[in-house]
Protein backbone atom coordinates (compact mmCIF):
# COMPACT_ATOMS: atom_id res chain seq x y z
CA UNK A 1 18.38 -23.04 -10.69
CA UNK A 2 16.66 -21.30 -8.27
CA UNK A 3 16.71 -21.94 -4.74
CA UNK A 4 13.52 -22.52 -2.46
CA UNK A 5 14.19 -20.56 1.02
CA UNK A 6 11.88 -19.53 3.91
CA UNK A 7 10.95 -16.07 4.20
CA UNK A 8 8.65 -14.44 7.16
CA UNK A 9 6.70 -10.86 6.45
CA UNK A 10 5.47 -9.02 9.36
CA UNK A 11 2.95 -6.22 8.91
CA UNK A 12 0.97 -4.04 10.85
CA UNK A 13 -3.05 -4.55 11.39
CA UNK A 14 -3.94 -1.62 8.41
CA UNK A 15 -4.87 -2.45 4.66
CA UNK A 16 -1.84 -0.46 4.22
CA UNK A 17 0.51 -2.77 5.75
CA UNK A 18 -1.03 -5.77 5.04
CA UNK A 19 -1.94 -5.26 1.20
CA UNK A 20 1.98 -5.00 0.10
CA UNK A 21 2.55 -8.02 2.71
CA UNK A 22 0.10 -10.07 0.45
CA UNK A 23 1.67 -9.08 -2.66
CA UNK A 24 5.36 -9.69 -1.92
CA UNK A 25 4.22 -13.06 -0.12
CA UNK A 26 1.97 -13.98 -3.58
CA UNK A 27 5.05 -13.04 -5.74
CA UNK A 28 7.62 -14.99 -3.13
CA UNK A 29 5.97 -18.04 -3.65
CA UNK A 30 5.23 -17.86 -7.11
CA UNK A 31 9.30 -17.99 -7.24
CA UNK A 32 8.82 -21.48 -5.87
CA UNK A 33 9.50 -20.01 -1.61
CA UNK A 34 7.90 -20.64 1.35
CA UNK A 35 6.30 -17.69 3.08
CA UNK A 36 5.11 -17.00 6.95
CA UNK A 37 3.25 -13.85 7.65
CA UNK A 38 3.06 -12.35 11.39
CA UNK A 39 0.07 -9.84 12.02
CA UNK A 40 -2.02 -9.44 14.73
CA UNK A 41 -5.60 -10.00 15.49
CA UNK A 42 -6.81 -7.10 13.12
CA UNK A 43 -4.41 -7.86 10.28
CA UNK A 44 -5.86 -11.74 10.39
CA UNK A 45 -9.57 -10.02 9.25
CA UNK A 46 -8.18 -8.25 5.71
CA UNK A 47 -9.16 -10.71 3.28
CA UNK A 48 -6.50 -11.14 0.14
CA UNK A 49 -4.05 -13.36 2.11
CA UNK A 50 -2.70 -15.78 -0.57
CA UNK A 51 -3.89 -19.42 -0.18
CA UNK A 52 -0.75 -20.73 0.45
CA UNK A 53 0.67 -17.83 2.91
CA UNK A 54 1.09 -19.35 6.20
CA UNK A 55 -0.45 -17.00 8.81
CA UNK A 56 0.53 -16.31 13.08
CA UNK A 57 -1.51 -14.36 15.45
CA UNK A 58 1.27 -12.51 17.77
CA UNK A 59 1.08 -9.62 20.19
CA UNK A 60 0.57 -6.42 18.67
CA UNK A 61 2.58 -4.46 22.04
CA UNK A 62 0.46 -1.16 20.77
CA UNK A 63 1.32 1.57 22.75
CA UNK A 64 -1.80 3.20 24.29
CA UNK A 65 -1.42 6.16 26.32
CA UNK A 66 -0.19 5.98 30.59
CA UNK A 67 2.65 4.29 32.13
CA UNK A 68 0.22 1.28 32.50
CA UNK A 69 0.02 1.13 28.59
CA UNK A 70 3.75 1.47 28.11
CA UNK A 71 4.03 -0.96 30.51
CA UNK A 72 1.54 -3.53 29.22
CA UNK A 73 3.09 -2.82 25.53
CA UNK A 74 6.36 -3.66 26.57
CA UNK A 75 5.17 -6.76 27.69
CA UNK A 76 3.58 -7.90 24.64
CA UNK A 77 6.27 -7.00 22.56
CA UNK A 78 8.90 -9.26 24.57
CA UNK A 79 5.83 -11.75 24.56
CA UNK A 80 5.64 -11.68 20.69
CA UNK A 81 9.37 -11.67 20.54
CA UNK A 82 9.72 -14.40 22.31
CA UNK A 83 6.97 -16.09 19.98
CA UNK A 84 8.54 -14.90 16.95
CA UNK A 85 12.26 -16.57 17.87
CA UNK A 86 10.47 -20.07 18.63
CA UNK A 87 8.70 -19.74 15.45
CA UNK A 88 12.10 -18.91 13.41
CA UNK A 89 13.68 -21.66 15.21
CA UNK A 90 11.36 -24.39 13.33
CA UNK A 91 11.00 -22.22 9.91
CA UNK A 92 14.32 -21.16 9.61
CA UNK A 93 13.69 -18.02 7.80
CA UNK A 94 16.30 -16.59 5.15
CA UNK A 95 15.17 -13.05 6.35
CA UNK A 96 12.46 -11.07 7.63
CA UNK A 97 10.53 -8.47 5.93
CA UNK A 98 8.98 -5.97 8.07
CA UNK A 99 6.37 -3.78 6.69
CA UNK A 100 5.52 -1.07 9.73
CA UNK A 101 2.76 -1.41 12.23
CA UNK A 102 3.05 -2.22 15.59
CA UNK A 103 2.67 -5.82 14.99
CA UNK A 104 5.89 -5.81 12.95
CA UNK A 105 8.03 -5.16 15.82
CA UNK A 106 8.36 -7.94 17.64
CA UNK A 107 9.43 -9.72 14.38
CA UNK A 108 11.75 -7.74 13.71
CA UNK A 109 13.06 -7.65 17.37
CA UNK A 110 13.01 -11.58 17.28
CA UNK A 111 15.12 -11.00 13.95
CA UNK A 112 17.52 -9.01 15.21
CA UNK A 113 18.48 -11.71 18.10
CA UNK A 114 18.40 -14.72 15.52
CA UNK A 115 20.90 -13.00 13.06
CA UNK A 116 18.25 -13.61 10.89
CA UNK A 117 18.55 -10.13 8.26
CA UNK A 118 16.25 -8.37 8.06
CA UNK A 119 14.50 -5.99 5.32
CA UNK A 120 11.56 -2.96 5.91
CA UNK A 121 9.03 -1.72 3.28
CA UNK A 122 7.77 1.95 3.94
CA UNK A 123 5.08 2.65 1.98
CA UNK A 124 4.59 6.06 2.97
CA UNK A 125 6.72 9.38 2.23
CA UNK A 126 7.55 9.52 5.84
CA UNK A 127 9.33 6.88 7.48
CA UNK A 128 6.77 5.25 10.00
CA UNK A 129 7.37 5.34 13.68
CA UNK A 130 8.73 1.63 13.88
CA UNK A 131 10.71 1.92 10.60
CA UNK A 132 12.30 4.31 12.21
CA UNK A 133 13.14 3.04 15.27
CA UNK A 134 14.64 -0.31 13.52
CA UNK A 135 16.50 1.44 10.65
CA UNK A 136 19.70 1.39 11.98
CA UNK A 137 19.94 -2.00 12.33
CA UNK A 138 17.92 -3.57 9.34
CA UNK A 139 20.09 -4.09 5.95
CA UNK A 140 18.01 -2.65 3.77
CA UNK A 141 14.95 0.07 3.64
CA UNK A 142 12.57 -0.54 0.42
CA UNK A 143 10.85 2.60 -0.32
CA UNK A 144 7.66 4.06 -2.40
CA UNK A 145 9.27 7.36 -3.60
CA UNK A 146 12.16 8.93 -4.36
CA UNK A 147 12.13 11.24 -1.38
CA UNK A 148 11.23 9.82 1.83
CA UNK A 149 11.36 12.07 5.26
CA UNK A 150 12.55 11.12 8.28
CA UNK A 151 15.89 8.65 7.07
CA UNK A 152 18.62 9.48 8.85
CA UNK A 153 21.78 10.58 6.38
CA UNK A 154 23.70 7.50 8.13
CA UNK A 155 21.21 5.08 6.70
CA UNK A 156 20.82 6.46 2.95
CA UNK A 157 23.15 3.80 1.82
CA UNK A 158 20.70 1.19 2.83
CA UNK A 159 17.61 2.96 0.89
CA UNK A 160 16.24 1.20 -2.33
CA UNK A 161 13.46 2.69 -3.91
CA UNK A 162 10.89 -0.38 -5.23
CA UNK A 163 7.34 1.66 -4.63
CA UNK A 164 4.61 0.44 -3.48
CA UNK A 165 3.14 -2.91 -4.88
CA UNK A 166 -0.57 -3.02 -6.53
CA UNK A 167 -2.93 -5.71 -8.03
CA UNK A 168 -2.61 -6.86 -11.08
CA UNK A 169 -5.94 -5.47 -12.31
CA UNK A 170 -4.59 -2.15 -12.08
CA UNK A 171 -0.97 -2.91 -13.70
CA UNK A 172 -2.96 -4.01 -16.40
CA UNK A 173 -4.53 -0.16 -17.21
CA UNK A 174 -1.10 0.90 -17.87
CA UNK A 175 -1.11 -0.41 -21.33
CA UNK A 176 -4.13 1.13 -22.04
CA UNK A 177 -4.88 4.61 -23.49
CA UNK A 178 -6.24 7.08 -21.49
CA UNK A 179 -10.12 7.17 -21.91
CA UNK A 180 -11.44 9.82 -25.03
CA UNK A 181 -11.78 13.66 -23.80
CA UNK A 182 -12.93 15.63 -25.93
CA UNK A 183 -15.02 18.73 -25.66
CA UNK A 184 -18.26 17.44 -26.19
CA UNK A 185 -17.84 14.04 -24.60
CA UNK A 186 -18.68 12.49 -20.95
CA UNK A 187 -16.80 13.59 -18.18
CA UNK A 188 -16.12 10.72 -15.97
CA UNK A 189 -15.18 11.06 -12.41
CA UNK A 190 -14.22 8.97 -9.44
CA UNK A 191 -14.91 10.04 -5.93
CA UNK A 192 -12.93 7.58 -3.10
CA UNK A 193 -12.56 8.16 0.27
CA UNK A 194 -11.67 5.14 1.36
CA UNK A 195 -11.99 3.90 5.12
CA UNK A 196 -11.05 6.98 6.76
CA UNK A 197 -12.19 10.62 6.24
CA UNK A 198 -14.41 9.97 3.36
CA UNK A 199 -17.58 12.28 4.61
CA UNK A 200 -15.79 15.22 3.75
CA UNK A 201 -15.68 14.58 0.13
CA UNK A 202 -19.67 13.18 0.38
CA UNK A 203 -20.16 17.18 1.69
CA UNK A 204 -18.15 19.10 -0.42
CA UNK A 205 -17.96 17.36 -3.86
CA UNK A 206 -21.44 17.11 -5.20
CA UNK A 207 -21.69 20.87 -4.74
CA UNK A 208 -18.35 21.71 -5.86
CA UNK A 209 -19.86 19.55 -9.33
CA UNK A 210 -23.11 21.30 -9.31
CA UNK A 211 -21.03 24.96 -9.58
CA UNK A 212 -19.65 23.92 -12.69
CA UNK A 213 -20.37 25.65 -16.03
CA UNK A 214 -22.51 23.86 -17.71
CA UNK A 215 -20.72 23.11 -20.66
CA UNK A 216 -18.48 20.56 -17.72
CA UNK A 217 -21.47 19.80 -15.54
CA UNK A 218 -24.01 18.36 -18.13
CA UNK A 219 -21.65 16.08 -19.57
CA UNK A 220 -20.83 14.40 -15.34
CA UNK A 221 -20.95 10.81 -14.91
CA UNK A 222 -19.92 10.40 -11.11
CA UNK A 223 -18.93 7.05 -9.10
CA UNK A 224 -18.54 8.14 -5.57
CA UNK A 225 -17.66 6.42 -2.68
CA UNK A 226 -19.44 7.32 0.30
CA UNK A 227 -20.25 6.20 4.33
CA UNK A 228 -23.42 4.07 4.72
CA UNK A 229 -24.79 7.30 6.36
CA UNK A 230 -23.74 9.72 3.85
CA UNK A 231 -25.19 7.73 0.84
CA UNK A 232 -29.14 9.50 0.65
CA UNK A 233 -27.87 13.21 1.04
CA UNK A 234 -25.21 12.65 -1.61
CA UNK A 235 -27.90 11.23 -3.92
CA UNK A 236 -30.66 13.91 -3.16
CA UNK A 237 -27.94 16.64 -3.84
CA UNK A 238 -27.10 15.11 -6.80
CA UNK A 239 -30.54 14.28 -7.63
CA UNK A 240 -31.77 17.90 -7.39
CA UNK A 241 -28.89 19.20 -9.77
CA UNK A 242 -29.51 16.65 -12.29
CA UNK A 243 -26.42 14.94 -12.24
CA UNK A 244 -26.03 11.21 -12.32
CA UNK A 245 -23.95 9.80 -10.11
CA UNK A 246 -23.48 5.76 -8.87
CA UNK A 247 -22.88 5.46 -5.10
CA UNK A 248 -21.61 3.02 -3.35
CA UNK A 249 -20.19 2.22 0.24
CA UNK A 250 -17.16 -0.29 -1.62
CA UNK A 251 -16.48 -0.65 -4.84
CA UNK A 252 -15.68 -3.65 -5.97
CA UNK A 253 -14.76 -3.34 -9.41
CA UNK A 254 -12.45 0.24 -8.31
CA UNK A 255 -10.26 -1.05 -11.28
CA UNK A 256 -12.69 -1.23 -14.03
CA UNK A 257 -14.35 2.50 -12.79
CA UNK A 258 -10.45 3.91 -12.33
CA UNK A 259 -9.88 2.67 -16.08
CA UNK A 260 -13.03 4.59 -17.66
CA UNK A 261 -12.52 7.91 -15.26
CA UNK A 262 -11.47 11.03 -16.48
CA UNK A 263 -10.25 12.58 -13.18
CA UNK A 264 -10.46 11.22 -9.39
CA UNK A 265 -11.02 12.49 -6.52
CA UNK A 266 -9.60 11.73 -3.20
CA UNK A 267 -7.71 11.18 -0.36
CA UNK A 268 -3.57 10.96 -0.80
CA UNK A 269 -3.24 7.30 0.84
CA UNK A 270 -0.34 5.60 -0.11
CA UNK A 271 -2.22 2.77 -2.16
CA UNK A 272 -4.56 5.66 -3.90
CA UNK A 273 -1.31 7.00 -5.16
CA UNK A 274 0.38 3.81 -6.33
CA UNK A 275 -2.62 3.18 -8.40
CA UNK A 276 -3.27 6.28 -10.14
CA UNK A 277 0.35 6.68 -10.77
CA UNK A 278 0.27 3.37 -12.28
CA UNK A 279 -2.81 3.14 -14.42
CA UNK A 280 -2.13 7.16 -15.17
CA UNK A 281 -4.73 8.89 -14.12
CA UNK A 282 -5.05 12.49 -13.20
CA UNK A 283 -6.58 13.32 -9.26
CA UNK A 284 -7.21 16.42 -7.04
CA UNK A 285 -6.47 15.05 -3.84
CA UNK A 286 -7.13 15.72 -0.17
CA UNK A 287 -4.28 14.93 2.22
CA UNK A 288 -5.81 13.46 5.67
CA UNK A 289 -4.67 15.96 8.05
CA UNK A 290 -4.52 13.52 10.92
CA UNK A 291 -2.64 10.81 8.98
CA UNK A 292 0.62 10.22 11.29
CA UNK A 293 3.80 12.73 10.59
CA UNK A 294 1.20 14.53 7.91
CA UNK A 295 2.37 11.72 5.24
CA UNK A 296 -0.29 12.35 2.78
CA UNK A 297 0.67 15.88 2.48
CA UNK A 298 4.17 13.97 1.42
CA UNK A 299 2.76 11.24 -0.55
CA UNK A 300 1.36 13.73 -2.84
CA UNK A 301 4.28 15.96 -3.56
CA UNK A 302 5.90 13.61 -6.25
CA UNK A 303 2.68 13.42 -8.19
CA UNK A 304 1.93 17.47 -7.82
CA UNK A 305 5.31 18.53 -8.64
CA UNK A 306 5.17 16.04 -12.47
CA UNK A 307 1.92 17.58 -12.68
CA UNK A 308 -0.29 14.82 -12.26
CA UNK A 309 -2.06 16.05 -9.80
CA UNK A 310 -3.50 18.87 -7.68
CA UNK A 311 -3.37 18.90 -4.01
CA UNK A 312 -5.83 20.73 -1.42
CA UNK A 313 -5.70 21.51 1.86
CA UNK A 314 -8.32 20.25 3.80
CA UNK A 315 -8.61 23.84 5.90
CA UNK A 316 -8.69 24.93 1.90
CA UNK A 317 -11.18 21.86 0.63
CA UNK A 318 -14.57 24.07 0.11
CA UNK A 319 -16.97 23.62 -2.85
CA UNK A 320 -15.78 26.56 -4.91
CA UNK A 321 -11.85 25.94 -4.21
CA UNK A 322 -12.97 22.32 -5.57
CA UNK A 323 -14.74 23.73 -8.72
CA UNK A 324 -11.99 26.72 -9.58
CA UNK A 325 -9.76 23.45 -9.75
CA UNK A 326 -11.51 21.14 -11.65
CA UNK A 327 -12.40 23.93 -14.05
CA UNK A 328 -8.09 24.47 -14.41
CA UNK A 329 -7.79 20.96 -15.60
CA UNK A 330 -10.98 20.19 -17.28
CA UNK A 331 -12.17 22.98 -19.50
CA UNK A 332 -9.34 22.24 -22.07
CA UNK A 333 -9.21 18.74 -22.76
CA UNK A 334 -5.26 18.62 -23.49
CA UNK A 335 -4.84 19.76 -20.06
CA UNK A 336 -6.12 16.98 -18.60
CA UNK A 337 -4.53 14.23 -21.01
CA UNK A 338 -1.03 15.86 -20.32
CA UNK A 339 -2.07 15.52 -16.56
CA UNK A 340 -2.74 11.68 -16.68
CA UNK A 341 0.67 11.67 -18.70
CA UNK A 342 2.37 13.39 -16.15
CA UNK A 343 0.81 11.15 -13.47
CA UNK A 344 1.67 8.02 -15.36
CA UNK A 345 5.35 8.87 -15.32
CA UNK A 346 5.30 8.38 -11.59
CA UNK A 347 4.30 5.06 -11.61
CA UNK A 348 5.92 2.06 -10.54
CA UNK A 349 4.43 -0.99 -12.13
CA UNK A 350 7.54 -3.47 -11.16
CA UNK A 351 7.34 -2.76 -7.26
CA UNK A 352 6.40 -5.80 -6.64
CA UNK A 353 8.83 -7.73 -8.61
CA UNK A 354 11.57 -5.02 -7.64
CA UNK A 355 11.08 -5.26 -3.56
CA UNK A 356 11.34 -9.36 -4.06
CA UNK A 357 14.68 -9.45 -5.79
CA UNK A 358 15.81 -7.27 -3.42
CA UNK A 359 14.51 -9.75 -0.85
CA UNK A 360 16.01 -12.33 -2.54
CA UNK A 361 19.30 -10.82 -2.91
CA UNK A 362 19.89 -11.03 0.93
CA UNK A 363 20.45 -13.95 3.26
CA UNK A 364 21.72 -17.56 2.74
CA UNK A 365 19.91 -20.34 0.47
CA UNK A 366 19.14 -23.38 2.73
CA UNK A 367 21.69 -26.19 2.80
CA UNK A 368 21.21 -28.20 -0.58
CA UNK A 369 20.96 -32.00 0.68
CA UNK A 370 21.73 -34.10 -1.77
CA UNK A 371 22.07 -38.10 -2.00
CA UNK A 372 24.69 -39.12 -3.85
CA UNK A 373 24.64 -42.36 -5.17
CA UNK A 374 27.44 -44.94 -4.76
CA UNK A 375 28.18 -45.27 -8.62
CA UNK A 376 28.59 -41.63 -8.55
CA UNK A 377 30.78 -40.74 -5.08
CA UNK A 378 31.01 -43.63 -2.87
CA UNK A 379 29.77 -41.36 -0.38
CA UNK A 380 26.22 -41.39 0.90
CA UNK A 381 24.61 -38.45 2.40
CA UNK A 382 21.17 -37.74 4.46
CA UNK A 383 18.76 -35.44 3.55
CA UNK A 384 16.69 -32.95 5.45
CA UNK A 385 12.95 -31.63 4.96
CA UNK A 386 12.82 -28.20 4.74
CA UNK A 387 11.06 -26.60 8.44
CA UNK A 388 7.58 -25.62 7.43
CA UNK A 389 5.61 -23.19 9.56
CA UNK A 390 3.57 -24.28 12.21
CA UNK A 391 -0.52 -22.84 11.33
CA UNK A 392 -1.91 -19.93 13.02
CA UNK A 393 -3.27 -20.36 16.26
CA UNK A 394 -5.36 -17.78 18.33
């Protein structure tokens, strides 16, 4: 029978750190648990929190730059510690999950005191700064791939590799075939950018398209992602080389488009990653060069070595670099098919499932309270309600 038990997830204020928060919190409570998540201000505004998911508003203690931002960090982290420890003293959590992000240290600080054990997620290829500077005391470090940088050789034994979790939309591609290529055919591909960095690809892409032979280039349906004030010169340069193209500042059915595409384009973010890896679908990609510790230029490796992918420089990223590689794994349709094998095999569909039985696997189950009836024992014994969260309060 299973068990109901508290659990808390702290995560930083970034889709990146929050998105995995949501999913193991959706997936903990769908086990029959009760869930707290600690962000900060930031993390509170990126929508996907699970109905249920109890949500606190703590102290970030981001470190800005000056002795009077050290200073003023410090204080917010003890501040959110402190917060932290009276909220584990009423929820009694079975452990804490920490998923990088400033905001997840004072959790995990407030963990540490409490006994409480603790867990991290990295979702990068390079531990993060606060994963790092908590791994020697956490019991275990989930990670995304096989190879992560930055784990000390005294901490290996704690490593478990789970990847990174994604919706369920996306899972779902995996079963499916990889969309008909064949040498007459449409050629469908999938600019995204996301958040960060994504006028780059609205100034080199459409002309890296427009230098392709025309056997390639006539046959182009694009779906491109772009910045509000990128969007009219990306359609006038498609526009005047007669390619059509659908722009769009979000996309909001990304799963749908990444099922139909052919080949996407785009930056090397860890959630990019997990879902091409795990729908299977081959990318040229464009590490962010000022991502922290140069993780995209990690993140990618896996895929790139299997053959998945291609990865470019951004000093590199021009229009003709961008065309000479398209042209390597488009011209012969096998090449590209083999490439969305390739980048399948990467994939981690179970990540989700995987990082909460490891989750579950540490910690004690609450105390079972049971009444026992005097037919039974003779003995009779109180119960106790389980603590429940307190809500959010800013």
């Amino acid at each position: 029978m299973s068990v109901s038990r508290n659990f808390v997830l702290a995560a930083g204020g970034t889709g990146g750190h929050i998105i995995p928060a949501y999913a193991l919190g959706a997936e903990l409570m769908r086990r029959g648990h009760q869930v707290a998540l600690i962000t900060d201000n930031r993390g509170s505004t990126i929508p996907g929190c699970p109905e249920d998911m109890e949500m606190h508003i703590m102290p970030a203690g981001r470190v800005a730059g000056g002795l009077r931002g050290w200073l003023a960090a410090a204080r917010n982290i003890w501040r959110g510690r402190a917060m932290a420890r009276e909220l584990f003293n009423e929820f009694d959590p079975t452990a804490v999950v920490g998923f990088g992000g400033y905001p997840a240290l004072p959790a995990l600080l407030a963990a540490f005191a409490n006994k409480v054990p603790t867990i991290i997620h990295e979702q990068n290829a390079v531990l993060g700064r606060v994963n790092r500077l908590v791994a020697g005391k956490v019991n275990a470090i989930a990670t995304a791939y096989p190879d992560v940088q930055r784990v000390k050789p005294a901490h290996q034994d704690k490593v478990h590799l789970v990847g990174n979790p994604v919706r369920a939309e996306v899972i779902a591609l995996r079963d499916e075939p990889f969309p008909p290529f064949i040498e007459d055919g449409v050629f469908r591909v999938l600019v995204t950018g996301g958040s960060q960095g994504a006028s780059i690809l609205s100034e080199v892409v459409p002309d890296a398209l427009a230098r392709l032979p025309l056997n390639l280039r006539r046959r182009l349906q694009v779906t491109q992602q772009c910045r509000a004030e990128d969007l009219e010169t990306v359609r006038k340069t498609y526009a005047d080389h007669n390619i059509p193209a659908q722009l769009a500042t979000y996309l909001e059915d990304f799963p749908e488009r990444l099922g139909w595409s052919h080949l996407v384009i785009g930056r090397a973010g860890a959630s990019t990653i997990a879902e091409l890896t795990c729908a299977g679908r081959p990318a040229i990609l464009v590490p962010l060069p000022s991502a922290m510790d140069n993780h995209q230029a990690f993140n990618v490796s896996e895929m790139v070595q299997a053959g998945g992918a291609r990865a470019i420089k951004q000093s590199a990223f021009t229009p003709v670099e961008l065309a000479k590689q398209i042209q390597k794994m488009a011209l012969i349709p096998e090449t590209l098919q083999n490439a969305a094998r390739a980048a399948k095999s990467c994939g981690r569909p179970d990540a989700v499932h995987d990082l909460a039985d490891l989750v579950e696997s540490f910690g004690r189950a609450p105390l079972m309270h049971t009444i026992s009836t005097t037919e039974q024992s003779g003995l009779g014994f109180g119960s106790a309600e389980p603590a429940l969260a307190r809500k959010a309060s800013t």
